[in-house]
N, C-alpha and C. Protein backbone atom coordinates (compact mmCIF):
# COMPACT_ATOMS: atom_id res chain seq x y z
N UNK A 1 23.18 -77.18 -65.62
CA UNK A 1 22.54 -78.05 -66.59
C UNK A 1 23.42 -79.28 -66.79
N UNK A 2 22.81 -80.64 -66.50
CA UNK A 2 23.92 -81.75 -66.87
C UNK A 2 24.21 -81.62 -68.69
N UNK A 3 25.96 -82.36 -68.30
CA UNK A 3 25.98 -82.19 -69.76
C UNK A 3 25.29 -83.47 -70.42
N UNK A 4 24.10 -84.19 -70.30
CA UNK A 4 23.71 -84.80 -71.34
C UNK A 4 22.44 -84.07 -71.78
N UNK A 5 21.64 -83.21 -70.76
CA UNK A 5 20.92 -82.62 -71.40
C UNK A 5 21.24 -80.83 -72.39
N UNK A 6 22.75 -80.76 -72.10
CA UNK A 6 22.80 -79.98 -72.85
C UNK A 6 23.30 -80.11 -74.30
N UNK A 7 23.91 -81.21 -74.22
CA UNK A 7 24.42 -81.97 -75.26
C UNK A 7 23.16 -82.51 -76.60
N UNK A 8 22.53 -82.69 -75.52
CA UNK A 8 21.15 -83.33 -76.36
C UNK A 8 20.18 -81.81 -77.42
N UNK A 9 20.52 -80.84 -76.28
CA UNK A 9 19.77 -79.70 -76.88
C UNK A 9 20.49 -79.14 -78.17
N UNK A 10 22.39 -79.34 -77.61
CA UNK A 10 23.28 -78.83 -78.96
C UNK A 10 23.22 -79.90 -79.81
N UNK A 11 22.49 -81.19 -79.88
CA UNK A 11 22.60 -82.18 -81.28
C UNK A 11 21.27 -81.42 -81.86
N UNK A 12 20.31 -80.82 -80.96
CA UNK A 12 19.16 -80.42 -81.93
C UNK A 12 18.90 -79.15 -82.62
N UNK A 13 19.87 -78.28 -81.92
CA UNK A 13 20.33 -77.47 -82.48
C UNK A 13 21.30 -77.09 -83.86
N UNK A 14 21.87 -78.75 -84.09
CA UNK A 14 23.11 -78.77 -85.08
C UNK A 14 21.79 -79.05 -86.27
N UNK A 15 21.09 -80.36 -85.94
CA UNK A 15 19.94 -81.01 -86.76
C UNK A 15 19.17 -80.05 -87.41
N UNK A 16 18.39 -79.20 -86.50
CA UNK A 16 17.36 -78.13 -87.26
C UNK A 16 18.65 -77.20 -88.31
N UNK A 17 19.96 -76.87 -88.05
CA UNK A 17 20.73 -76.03 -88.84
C UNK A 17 20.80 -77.11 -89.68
N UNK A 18 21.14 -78.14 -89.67
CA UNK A 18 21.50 -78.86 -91.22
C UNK A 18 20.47 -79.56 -91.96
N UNK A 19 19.79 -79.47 -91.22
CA UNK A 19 18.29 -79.69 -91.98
C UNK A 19 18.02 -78.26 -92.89
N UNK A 20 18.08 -77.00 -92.40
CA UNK A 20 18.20 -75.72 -93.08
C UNK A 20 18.60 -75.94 -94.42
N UNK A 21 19.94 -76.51 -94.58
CA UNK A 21 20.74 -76.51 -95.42
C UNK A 21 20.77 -77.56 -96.68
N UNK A 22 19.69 -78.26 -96.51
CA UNK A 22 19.45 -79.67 -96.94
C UNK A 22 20.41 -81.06 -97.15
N UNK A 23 20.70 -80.77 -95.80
CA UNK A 23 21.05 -82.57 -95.39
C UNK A 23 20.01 -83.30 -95.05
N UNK A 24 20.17 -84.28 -95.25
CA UNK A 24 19.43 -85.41 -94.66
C UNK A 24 19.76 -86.47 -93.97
N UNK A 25 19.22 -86.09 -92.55
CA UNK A 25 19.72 -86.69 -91.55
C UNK A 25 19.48 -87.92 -91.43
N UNK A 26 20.36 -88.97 -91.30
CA UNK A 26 20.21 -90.87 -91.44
C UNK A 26 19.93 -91.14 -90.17
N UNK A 27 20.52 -90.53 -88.90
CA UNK A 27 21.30 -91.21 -87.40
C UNK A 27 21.31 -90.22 -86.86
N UNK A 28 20.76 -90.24 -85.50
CA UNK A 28 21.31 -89.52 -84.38
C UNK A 28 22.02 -89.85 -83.06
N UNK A 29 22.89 -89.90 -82.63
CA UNK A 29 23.47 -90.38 -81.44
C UNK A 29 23.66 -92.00 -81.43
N UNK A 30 23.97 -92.27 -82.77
CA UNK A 30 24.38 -94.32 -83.47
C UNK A 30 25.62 -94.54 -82.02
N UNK A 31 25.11 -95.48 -81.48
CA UNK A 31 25.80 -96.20 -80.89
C UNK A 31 26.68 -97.46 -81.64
N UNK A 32 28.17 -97.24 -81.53
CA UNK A 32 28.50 -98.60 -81.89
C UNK A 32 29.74 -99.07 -81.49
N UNK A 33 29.73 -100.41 -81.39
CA UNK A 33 30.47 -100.84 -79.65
C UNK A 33 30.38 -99.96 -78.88
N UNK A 34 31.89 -99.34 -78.43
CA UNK A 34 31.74 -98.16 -77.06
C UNK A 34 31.82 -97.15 -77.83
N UNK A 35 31.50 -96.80 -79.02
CA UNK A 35 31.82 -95.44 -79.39
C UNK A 35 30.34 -95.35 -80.42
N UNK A 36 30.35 -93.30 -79.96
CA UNK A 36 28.99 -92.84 -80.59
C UNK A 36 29.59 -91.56 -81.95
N UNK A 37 28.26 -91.88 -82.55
CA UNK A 37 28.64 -90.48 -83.58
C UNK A 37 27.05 -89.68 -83.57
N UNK A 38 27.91 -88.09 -83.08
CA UNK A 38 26.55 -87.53 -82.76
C UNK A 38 25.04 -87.52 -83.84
N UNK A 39 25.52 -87.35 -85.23
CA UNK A 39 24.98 -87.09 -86.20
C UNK A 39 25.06 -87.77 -87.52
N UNK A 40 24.36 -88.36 -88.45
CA UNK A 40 24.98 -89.35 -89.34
C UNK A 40 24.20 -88.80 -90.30
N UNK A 41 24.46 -87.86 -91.46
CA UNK A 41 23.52 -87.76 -92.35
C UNK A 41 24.44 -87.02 -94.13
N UNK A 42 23.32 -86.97 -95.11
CA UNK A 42 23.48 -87.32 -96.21
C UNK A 42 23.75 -85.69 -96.77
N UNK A 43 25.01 -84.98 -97.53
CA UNK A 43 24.97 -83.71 -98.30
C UNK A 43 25.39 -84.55 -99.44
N UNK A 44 23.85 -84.39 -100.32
CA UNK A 44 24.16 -84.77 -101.90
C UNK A 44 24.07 -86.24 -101.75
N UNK A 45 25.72 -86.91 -102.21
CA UNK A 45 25.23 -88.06 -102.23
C UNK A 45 26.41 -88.70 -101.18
N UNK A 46 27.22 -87.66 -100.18
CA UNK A 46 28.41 -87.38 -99.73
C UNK A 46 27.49 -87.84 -97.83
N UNK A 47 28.69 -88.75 -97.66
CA UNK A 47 27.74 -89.75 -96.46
C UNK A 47 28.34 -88.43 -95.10
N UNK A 48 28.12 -87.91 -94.14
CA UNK A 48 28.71 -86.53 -93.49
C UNK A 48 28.51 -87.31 -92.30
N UNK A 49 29.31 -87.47 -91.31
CA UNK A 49 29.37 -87.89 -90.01
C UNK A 49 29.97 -86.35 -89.05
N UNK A 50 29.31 -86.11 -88.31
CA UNK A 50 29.20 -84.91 -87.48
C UNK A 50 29.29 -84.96 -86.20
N UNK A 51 30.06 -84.07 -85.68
CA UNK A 51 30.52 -83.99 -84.03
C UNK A 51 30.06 -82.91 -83.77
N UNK A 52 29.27 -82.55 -82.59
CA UNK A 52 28.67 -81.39 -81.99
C UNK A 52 29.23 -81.09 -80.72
N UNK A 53 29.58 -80.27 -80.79
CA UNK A 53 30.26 -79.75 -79.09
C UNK A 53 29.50 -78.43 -79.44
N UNK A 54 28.56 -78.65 -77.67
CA UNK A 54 27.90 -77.25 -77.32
C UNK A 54 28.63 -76.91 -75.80
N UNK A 55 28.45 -75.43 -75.96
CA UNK A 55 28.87 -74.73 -74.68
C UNK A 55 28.30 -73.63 -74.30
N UNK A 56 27.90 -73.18 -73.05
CA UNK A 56 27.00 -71.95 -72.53
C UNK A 56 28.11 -71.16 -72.49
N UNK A 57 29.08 -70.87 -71.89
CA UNK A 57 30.27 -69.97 -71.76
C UNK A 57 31.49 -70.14 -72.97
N UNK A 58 32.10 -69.68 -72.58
CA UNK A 58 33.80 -69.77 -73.40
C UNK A 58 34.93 -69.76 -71.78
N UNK A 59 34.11 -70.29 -71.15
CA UNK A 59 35.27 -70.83 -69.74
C UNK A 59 35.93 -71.95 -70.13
N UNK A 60 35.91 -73.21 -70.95
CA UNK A 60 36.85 -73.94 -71.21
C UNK A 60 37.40 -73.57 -72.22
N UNK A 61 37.37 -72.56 -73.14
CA UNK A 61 37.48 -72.89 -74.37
C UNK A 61 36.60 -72.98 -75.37
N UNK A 62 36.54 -72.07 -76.61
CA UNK A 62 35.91 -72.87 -77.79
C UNK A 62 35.83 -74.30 -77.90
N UNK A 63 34.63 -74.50 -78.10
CA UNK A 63 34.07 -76.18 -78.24
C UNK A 63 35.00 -76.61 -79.20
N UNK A 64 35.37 -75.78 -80.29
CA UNK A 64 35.82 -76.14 -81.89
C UNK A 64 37.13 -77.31 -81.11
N UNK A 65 38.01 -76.67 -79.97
CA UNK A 65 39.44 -76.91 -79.62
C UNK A 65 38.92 -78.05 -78.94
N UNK A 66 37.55 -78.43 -78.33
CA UNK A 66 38.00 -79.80 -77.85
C UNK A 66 37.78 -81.44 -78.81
N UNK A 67 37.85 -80.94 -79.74
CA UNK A 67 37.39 -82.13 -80.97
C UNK A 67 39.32 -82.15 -81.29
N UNK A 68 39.65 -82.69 -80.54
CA UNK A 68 41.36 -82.89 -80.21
C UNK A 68 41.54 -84.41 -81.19
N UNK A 69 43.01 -84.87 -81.31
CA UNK A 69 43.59 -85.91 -82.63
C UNK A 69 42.55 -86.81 -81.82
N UNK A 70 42.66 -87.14 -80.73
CA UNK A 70 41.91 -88.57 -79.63
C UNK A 70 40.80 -88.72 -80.40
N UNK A 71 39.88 -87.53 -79.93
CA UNK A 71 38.52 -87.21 -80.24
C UNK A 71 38.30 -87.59 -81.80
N UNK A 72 39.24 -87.07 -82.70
CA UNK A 72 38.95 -87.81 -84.21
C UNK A 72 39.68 -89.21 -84.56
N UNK A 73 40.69 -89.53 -83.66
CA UNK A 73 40.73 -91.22 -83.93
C UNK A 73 39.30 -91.72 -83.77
N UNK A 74 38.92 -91.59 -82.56
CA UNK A 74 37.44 -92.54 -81.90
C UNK A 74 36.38 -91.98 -83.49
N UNK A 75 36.22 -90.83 -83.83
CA UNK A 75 35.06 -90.58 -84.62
C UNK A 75 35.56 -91.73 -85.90
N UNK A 76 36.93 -91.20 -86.16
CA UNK A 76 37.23 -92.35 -87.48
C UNK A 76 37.04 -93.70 -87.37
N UNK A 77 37.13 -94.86 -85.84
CA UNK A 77 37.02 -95.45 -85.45
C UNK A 77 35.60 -95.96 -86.10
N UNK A 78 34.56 -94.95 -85.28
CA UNK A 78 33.10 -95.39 -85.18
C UNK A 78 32.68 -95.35 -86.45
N UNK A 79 33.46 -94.14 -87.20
CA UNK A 79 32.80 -94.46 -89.07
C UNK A 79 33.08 -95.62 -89.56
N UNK A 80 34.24 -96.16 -89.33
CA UNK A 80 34.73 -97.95 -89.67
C UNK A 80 33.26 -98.45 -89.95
N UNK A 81 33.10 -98.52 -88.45
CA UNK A 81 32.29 -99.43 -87.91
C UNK A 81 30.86 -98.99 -88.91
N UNK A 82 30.78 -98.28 -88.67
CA UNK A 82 29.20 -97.71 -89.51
C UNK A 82 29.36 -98.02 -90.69
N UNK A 83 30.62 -97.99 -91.06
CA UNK A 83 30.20 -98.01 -92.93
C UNK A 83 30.29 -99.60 -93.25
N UNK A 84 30.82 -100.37 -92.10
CA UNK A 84 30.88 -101.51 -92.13
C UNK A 84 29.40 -102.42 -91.57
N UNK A 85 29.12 -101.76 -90.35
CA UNK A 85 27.68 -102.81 -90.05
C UNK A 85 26.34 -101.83 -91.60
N UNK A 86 26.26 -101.16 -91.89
CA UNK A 86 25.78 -100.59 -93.15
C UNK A 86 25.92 -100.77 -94.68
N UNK A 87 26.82 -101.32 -95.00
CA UNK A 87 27.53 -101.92 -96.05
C UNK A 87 27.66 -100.88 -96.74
N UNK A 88 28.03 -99.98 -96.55
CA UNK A 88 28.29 -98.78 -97.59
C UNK A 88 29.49 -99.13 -98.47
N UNK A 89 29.32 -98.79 -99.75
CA UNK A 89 30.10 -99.16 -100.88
C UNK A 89 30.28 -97.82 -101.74
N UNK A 90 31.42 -97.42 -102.29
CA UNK A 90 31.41 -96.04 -103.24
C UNK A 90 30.55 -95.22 -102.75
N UNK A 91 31.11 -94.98 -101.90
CA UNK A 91 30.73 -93.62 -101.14
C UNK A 91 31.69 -92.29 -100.91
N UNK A 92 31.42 -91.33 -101.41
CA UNK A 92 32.32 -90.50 -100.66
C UNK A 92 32.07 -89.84 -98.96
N UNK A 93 32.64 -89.91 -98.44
CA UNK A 93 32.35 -89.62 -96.51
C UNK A 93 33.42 -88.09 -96.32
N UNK A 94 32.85 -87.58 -95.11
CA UNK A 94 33.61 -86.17 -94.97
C UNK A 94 32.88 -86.41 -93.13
N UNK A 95 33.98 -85.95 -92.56
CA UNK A 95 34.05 -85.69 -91.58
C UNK A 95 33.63 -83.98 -90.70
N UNK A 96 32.67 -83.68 -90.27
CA UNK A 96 32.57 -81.97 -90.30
C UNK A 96 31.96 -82.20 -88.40
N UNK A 97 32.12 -80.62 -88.46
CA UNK A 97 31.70 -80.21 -86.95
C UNK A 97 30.81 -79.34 -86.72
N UNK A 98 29.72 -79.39 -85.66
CA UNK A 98 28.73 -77.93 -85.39
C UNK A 98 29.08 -77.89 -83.86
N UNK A 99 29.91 -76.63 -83.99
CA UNK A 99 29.89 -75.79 -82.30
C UNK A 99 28.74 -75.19 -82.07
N UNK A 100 28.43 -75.15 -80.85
CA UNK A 100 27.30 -73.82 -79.92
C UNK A 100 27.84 -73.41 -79.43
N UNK A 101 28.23 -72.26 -79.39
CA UNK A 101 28.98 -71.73 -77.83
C UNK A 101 28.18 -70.12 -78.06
N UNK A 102 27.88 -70.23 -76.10
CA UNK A 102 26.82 -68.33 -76.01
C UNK A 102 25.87 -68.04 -77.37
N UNK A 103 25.48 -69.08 -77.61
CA UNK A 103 24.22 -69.05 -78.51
C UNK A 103 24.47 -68.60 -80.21
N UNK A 104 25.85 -68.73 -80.78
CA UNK A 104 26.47 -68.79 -81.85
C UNK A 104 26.89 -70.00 -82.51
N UNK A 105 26.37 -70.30 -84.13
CA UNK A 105 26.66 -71.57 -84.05
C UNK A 105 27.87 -71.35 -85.26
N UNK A 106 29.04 -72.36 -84.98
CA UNK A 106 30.04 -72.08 -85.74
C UNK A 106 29.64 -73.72 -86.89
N UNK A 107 29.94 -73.59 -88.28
CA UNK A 107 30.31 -74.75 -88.66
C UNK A 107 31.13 -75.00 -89.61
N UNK A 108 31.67 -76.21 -89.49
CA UNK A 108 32.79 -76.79 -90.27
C UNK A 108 33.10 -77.81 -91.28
N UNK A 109 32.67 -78.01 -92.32
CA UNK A 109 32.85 -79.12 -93.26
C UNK A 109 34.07 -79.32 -93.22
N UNK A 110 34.81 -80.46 -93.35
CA UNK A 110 35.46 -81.06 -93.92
C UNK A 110 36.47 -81.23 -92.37
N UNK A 111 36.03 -81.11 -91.27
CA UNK A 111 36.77 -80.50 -89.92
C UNK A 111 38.63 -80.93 -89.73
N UNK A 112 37.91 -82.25 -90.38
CA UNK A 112 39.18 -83.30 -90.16
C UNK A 112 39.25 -84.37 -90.83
């Protein structure tokens, strides 16, 4: 399976779970400059930017381990940018994660 179509299946997989939960999803896959954020949506009044790593096996590793310091500079990066082309003002923001891995979904508020 390429990983963009599996990637695509684990953002819809994260979406229908946090939709469950009542978020409300703003953004999916926001492009900005060279950097993306999988998920952009609202718990309460708390702005939640979300990273999804899906995986069919546990041959590399738990997904959780590849959201590495790199991986959350670039996410902190792209929130800049979002809260900046958006004009967000008094906001509180939280950074969280949804793994897939072998059809288990792990999740994480506050990840990083």
């Amino acid at each position: 399976m390429k990983t963009t179509v599996r990637g695509a299946r684990g953002e819809a997989i994260a979406v229908a779970f946090l939709e469950k939960r009542g978020f409300e999803i703003l953004h999916r896959n926001i492009r900005l400059s060279r950097l993306e954020i999988d998920i952009v949506c609202r718990d309460g009044a708390t702005l939640v930017f979300v990273e999804v790593k899906h995986s069919l096996t546990a041959k590399y590793g738990h997904p959780a381990t590849w959201i590495d310091q790199r991986k959350q500079e670039k996410l902190r990066l792209a929130a800049e940018l979002y809260i900046e082309k958006f004009a967000v003002k008094d906001t509180d923001i939280r950074f969280d994660a949804v793994t897939i891995s072998g059809g288990k979904i792990d999740y994480y508020p506050n990840a990083f």
